[in-house]
N, C-alpha and C. Protein backbone atom coordinates (compact mmCIF):
# COMPACT_ATOMS: atom_id res chain seq x y z
N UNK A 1 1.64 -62.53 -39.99
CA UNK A 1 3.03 -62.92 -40.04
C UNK A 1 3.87 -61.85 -39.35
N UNK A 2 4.43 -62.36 -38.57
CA UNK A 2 5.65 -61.23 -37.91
C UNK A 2 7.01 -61.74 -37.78
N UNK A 3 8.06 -61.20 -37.85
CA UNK A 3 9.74 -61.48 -37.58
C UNK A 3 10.09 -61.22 -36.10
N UNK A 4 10.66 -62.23 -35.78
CA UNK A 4 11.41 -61.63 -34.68
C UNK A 4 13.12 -62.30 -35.00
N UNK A 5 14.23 -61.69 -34.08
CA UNK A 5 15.29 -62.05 -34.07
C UNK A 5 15.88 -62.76 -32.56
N UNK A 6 16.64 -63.61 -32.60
CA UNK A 6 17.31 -64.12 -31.03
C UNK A 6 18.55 -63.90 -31.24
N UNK A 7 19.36 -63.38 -30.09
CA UNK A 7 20.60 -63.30 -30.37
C UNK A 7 20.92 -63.95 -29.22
N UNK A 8 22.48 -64.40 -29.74
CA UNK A 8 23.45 -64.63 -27.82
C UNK A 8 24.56 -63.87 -27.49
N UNK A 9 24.67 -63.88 -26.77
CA UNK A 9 25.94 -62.48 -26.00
C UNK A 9 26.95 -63.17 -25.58
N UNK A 10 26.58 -64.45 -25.57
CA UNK A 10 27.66 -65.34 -25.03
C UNK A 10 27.55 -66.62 -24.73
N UNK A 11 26.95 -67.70 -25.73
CA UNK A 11 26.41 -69.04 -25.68
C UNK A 11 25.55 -68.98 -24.89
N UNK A 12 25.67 -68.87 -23.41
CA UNK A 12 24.46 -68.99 -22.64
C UNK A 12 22.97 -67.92 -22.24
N UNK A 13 22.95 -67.28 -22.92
CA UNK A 13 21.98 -66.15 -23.11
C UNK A 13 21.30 -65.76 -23.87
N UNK A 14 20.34 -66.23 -24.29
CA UNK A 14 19.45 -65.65 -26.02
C UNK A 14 18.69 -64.27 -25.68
N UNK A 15 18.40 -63.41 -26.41
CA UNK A 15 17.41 -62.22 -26.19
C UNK A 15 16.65 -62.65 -27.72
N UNK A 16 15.28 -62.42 -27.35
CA UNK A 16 14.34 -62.32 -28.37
C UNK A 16 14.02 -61.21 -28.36
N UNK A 17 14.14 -60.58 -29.51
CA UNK A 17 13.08 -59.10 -30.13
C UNK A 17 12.39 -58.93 -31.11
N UNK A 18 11.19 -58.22 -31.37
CA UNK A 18 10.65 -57.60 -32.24
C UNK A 18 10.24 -56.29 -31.92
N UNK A 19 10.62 -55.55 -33.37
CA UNK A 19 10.89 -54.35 -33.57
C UNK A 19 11.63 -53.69 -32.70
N UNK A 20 13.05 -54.16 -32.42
CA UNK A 20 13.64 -53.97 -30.81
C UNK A 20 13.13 -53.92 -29.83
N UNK A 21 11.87 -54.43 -29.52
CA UNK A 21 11.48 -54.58 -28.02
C UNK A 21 11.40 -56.07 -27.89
N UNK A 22 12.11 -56.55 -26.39
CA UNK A 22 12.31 -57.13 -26.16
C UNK A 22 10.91 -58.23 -25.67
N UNK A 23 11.09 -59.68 -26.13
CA UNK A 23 10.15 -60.67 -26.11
C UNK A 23 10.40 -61.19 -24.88
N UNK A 24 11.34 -62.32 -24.65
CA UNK A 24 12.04 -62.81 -23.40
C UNK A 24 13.43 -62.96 -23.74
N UNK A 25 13.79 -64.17 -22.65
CA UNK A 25 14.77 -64.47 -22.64
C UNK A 25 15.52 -65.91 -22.21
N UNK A 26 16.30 -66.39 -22.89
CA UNK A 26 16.72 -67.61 -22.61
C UNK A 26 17.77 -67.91 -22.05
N UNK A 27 18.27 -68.57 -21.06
CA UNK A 27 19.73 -68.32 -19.82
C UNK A 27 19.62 -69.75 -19.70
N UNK A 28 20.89 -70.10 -19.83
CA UNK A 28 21.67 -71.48 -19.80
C UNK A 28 22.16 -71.72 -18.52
N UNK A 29 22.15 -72.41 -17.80
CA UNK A 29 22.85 -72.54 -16.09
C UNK A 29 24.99 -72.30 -17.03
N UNK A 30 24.65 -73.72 -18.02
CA UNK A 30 26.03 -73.94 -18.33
C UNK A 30 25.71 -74.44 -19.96
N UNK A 31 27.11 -74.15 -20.36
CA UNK A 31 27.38 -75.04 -21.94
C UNK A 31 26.61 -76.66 -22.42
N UNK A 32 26.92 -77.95 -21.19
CA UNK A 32 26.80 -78.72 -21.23
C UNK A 32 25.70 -79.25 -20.68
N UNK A 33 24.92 -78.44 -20.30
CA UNK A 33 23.11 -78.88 -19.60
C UNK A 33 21.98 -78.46 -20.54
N UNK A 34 20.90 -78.72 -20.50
CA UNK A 34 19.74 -78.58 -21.07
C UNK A 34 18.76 -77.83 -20.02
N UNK A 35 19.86 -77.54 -18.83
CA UNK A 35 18.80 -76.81 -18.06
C UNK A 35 18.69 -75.30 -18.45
N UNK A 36 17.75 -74.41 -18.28
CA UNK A 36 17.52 -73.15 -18.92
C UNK A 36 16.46 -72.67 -18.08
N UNK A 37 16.70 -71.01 -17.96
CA UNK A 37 15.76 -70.42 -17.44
C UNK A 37 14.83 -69.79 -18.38
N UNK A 38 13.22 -69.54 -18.66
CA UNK A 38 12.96 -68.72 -19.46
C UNK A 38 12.53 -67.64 -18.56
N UNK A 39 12.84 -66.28 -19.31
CA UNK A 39 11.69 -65.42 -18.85
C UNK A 39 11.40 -64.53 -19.87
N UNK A 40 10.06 -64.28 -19.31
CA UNK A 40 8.82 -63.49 -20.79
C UNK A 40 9.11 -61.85 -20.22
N UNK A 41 9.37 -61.13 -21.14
CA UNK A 41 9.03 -59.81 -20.81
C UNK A 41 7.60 -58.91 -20.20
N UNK A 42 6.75 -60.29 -19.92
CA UNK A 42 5.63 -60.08 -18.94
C UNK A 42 5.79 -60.45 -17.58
N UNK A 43 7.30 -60.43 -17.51
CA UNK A 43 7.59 -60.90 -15.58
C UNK A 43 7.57 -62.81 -15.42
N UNK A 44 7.18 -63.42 -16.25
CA UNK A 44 6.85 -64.65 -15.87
C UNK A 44 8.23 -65.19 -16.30
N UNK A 45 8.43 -66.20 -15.50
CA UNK A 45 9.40 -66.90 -15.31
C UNK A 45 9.24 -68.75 -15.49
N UNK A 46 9.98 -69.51 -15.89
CA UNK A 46 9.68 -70.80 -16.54
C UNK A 46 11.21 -71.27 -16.16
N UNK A 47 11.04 -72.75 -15.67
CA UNK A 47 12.11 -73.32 -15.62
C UNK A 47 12.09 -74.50 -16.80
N UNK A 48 13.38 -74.53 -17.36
CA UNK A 48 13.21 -76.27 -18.37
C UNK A 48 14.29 -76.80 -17.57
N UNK A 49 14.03 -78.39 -17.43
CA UNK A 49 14.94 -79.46 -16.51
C UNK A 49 14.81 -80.69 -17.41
N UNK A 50 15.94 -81.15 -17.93
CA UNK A 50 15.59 -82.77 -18.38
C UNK A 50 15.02 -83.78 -17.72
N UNK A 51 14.13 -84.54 -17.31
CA UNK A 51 13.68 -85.52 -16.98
C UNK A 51 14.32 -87.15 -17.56
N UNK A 52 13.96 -87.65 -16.50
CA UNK A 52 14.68 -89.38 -16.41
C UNK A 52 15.49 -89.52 -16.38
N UNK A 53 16.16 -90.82 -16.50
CA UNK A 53 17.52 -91.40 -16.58
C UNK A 53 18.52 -90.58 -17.23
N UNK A 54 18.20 -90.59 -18.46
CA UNK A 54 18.89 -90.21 -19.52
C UNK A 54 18.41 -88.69 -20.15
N UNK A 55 17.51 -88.14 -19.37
CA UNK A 55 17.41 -87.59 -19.99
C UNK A 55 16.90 -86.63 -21.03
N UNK A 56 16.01 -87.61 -21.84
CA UNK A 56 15.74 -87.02 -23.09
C UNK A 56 14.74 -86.86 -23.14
N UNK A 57 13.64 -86.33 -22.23
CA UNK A 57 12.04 -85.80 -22.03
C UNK A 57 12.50 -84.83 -21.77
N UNK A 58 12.42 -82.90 -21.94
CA UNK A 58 13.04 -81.87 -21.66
C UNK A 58 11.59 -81.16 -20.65
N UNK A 59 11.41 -80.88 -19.94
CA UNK A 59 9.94 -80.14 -19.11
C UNK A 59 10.07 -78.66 -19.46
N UNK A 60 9.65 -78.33 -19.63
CA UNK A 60 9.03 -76.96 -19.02
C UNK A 60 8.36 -76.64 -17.56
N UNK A 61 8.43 -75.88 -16.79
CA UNK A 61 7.41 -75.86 -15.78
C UNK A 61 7.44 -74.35 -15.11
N UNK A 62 6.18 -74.06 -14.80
CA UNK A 62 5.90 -72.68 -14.27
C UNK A 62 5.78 -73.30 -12.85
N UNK A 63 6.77 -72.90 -11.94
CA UNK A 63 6.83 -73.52 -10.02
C UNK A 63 7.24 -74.97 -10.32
N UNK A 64 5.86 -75.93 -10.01
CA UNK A 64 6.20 -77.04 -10.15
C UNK A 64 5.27 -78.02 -11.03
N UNK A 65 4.28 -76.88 -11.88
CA UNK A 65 2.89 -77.44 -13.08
C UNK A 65 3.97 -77.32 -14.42
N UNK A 66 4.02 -78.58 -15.07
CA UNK A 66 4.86 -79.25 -16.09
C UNK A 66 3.34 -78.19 -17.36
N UNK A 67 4.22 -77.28 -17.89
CA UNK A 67 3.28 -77.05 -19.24
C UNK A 67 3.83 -77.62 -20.77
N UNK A 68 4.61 -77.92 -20.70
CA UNK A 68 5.07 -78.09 -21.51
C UNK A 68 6.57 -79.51 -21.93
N UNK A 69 6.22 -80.45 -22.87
CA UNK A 69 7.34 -81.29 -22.60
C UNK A 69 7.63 -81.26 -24.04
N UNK A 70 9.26 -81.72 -24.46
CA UNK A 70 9.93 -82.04 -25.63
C UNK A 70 10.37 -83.04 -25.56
N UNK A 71 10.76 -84.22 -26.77
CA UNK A 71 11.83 -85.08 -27.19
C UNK A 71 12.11 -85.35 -28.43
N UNK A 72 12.92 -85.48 -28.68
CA UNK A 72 13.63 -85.92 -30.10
C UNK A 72 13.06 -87.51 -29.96
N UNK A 73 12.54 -87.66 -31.52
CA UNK A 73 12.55 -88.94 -31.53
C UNK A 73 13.57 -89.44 -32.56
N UNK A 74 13.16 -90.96 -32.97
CA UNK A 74 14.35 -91.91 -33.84
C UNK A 74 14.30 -90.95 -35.39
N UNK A 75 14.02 -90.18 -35.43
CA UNK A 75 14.31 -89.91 -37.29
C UNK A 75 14.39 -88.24 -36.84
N UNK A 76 14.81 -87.98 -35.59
CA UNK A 76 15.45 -86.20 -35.43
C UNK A 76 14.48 -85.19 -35.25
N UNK A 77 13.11 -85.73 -35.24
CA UNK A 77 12.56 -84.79 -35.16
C UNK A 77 11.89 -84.69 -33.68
N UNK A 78 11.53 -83.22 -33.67
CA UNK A 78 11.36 -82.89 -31.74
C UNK A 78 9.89 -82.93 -31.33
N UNK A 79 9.30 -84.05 -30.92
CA UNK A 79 7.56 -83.74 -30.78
C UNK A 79 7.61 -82.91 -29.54
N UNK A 80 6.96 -81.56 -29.26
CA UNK A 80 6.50 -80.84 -28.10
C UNK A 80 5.09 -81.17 -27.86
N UNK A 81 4.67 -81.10 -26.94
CA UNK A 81 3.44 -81.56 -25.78
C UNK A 81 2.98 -79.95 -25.44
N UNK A 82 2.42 -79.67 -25.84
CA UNK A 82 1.60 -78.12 -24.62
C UNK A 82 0.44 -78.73 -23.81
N UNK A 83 0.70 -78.35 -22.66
CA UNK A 83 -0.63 -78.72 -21.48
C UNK A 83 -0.84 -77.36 -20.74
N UNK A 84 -1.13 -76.23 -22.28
CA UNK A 84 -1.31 -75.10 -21.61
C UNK A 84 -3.10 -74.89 -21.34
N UNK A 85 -3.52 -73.87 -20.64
CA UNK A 85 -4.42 -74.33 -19.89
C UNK A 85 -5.74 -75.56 -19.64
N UNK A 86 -5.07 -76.42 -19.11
CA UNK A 86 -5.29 -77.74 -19.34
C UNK A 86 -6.04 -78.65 -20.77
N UNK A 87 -4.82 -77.56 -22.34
CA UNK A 87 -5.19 -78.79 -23.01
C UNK A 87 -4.38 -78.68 -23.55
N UNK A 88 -4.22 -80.79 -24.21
CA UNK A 88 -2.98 -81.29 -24.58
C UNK A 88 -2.65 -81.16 -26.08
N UNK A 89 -1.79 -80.28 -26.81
CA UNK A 89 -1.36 -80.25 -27.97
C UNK A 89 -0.07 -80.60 -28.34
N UNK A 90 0.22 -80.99 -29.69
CA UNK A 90 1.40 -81.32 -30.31
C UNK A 90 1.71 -80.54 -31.18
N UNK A 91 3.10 -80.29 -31.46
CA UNK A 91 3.81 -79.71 -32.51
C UNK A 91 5.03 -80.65 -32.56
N UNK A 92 5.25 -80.41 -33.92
CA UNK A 92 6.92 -80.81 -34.31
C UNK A 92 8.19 -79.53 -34.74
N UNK A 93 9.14 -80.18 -34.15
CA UNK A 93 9.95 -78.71 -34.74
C UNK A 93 10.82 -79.61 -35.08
N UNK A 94 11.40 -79.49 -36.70
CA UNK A 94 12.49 -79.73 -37.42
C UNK A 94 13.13 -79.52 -37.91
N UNK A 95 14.29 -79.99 -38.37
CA UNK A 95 15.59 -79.48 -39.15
C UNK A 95 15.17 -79.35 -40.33
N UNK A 96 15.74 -78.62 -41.71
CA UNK A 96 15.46 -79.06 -42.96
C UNK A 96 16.58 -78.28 -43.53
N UNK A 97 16.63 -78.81 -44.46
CA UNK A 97 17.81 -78.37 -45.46
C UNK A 97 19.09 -78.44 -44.84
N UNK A 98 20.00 -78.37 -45.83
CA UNK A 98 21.81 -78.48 -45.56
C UNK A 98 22.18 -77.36 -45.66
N UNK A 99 22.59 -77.08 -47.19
CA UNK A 99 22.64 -75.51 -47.57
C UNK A 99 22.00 -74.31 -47.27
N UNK A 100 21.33 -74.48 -46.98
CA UNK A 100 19.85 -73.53 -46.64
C UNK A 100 19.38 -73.82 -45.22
N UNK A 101 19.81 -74.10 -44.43
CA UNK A 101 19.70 -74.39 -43.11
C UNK A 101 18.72 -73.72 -42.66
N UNK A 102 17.28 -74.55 -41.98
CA UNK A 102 16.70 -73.66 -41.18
C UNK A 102 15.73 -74.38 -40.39
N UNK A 103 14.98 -74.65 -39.04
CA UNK A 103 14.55 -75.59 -38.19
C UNK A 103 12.92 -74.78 -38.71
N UNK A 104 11.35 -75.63 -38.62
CA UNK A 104 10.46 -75.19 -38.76
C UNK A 104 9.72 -75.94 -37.96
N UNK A 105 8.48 -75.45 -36.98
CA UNK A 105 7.96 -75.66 -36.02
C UNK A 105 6.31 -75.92 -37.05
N UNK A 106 5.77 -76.64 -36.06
CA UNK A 106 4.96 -77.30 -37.80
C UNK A 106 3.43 -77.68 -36.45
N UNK A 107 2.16 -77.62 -36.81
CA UNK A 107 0.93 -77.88 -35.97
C UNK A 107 1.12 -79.24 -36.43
N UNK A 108 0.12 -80.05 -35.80
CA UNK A 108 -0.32 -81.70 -35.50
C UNK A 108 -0.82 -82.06 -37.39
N UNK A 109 -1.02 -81.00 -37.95
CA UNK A 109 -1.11 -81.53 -39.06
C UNK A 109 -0.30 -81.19 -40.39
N UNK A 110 0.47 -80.31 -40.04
CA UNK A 110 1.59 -80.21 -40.63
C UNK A 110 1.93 -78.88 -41.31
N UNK A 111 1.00 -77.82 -40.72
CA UNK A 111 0.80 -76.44 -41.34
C UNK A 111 2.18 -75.50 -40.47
N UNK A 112 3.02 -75.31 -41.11
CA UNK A 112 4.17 -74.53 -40.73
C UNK A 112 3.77 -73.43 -39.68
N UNK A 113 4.59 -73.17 -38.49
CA UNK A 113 3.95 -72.32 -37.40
C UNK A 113 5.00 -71.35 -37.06
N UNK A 114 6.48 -71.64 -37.26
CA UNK A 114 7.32 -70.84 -36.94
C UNK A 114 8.84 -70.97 -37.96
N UNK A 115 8.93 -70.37 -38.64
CA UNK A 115 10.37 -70.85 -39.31
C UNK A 115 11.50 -70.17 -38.49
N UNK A 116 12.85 -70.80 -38.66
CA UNK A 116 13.91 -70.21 -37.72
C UNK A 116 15.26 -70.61 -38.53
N UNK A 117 15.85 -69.23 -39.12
CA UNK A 117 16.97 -69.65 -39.79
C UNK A 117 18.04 -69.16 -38.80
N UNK A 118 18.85 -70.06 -38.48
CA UNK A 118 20.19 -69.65 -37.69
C UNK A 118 21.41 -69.21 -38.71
N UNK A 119 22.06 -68.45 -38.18
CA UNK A 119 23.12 -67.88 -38.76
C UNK A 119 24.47 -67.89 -37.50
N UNK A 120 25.29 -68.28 -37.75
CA UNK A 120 26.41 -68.77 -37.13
C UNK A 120 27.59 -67.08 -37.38
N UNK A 121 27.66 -66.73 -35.88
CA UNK A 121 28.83 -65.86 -35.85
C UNK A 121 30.31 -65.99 -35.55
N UNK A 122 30.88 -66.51 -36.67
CA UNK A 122 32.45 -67.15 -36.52
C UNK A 122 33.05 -66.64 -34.99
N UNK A 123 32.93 -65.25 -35.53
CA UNK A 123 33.76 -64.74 -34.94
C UNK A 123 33.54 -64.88 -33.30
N UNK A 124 32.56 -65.23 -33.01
CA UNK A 124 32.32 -64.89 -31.51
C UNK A 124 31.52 -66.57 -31.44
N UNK A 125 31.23 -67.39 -32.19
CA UNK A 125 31.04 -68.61 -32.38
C UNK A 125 29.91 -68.67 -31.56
N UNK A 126 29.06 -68.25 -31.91
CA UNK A 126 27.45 -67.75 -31.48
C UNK A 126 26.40 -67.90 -32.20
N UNK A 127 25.30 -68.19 -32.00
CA UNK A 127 24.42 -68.32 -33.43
C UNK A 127 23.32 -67.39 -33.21
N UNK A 128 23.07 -67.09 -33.91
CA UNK A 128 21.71 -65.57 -34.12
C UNK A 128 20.70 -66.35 -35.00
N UNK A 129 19.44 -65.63 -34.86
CA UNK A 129 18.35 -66.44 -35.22
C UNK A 129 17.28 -65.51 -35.96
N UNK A 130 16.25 -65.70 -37.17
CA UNK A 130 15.37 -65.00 -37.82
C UNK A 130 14.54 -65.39 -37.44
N UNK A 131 13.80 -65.31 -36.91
CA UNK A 131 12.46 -66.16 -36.84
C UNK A 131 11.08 -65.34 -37.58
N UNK A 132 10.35 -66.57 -38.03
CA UNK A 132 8.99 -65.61 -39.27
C UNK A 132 8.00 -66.67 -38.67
N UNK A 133 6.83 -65.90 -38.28
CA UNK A 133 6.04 -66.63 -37.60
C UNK A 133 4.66 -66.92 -38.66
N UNK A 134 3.78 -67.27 -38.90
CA UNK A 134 2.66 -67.62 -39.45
C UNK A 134 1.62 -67.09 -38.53
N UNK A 135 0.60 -66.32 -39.14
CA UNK A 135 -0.77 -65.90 -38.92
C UNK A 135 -0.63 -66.87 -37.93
N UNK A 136 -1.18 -68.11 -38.06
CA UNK A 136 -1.89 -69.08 -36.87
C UNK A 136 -0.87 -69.19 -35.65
N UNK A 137 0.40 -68.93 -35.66
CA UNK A 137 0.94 -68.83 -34.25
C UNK A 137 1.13 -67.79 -33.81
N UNK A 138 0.89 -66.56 -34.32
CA UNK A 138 0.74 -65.00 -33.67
C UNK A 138 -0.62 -65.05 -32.78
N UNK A 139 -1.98 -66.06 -33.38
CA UNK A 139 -3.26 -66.35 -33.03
C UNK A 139 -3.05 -66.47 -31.62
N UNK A 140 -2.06 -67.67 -30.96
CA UNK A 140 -1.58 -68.83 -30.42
C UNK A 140 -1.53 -67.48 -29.05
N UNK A 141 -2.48 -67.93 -27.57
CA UNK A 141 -2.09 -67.33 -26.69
C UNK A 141 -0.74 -67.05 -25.59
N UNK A 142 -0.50 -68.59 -25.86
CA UNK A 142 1.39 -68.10 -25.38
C UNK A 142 2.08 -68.33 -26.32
N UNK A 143 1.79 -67.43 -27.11
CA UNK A 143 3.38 -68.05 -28.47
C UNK A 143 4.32 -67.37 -27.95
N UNK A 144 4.41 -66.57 -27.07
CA UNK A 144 6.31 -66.69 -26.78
C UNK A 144 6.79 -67.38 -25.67
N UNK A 145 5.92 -68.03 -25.11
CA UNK A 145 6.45 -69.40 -24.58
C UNK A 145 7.12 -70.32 -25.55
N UNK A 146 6.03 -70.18 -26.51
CA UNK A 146 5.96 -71.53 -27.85
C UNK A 146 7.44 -71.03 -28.20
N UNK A 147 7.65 -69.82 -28.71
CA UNK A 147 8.66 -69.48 -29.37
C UNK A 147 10.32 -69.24 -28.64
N UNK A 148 10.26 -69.47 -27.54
CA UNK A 148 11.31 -69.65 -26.51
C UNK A 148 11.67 -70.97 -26.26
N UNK A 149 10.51 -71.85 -26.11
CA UNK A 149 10.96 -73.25 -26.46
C UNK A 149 10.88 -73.61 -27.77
N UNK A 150 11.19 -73.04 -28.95
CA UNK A 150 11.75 -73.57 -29.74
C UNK A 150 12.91 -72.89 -30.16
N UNK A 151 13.38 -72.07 -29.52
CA UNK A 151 15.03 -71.33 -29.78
C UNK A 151 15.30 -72.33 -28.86
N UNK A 152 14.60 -73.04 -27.63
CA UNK A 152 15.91 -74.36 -26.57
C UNK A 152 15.69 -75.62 -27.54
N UNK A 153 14.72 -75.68 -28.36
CA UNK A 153 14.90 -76.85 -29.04
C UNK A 153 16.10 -76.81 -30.38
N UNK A 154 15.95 -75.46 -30.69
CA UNK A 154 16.75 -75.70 -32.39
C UNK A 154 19.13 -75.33 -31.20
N UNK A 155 18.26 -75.22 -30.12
CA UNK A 155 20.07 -75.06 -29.36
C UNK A 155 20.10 -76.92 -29.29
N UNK A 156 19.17 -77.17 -28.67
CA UNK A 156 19.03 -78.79 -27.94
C UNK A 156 19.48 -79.60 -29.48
N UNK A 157 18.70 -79.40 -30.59
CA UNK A 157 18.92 -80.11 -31.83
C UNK A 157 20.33 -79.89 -32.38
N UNK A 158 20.99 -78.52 -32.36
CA UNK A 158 22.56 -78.34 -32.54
C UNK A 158 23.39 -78.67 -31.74
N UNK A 159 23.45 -79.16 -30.44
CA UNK A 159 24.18 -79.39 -29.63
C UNK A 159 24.14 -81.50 -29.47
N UNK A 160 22.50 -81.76 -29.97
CA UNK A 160 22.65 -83.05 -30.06
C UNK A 160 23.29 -83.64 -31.36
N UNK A 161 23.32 -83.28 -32.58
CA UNK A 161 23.55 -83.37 -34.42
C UNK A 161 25.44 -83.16 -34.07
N UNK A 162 25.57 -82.24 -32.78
CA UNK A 162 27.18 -82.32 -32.98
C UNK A 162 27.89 -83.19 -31.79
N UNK A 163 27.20 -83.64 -30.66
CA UNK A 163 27.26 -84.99 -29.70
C UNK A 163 27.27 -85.74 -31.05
N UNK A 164 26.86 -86.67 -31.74
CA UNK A 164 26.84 -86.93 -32.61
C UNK A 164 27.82 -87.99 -33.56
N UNK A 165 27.85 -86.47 -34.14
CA UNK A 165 29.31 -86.54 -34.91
C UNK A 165 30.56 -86.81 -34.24
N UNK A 166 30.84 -86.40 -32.91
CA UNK A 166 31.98 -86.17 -32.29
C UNK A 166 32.33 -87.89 -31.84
């Protein structure tokens, strides 16, 4: 089990750390896109682009090899796709609780892989993030891929819950 934290500096920018050293990083083109740059503090670089019409297939891709895809389905929750070195896995990452707010990234059978409590900074209207990982996704050879796309999923899930409402 290990902690890490994400912060933003300014909506469009997350930094991930543990034990203050830096994991990657997450960069927003803009407020209103789902497009995002990742990069790993191992130099590698990842683009996410929405796909289709509408939309709502999110990619991942290292150049132009798709590793990774997201979507929200009908009851809110986000199935991810890994097609990391050519094999195909699922995870879910979901919302839970009201009061207690916190999104949890969950294996194909339902064993919790990443918890992520956001905490909302009024003042600078920013959200900061805990994240507590589980033995089996520290295992996980790109978990900070894994764990970068799920700080764009629990932004993608707050930004869709308040499309929404509005």
């Amino acid at each position: 089990m290990a902690e890490y934290y994400a912060k933003s500096n300014n909506s469009l920018n997350f930094e991930v750390t543990k034990d203050d050293k830096l994991i990657g990083t997450l960069s927003y083109k803009n407020w209103f896109k789902f497009n995002a740059i990742i990069d790993i503090a191992d130099h590698q670089s990842y683009q996410v682009e929405p796909k289709g019409f509408w939309g709502t297939t999110i990619e991942l891709k290292e150049d132009d090899k798709v590793l990774l895809k997201f979507r929200m389905n009908w009851n809110g929750e986000i199935i991810v796709q890994t097609y990391f070195d050519g094999v195909k896995e699922s995870c879910v990452f979901k919302h839970r609780g009201i009061f207690k707010e916190s999104f949890v990234l969950t294996d194909k059978i339902g064993s919790e892989l990443l918890i992520m409590k956001p905490s909302l900074k009024w003042n600078l209207m920013d959200y900061e993030y805990q994240m507590i990982s589980s033995d089996a996704f520290e295992r996980f050879s790109k978990k900070e891929i894994l764990m970068m796309v799920s700080l764009h999923c629990a932004n993608y899930y707050m930004s869709m819950m308040s499309a929404a409402i509005m």
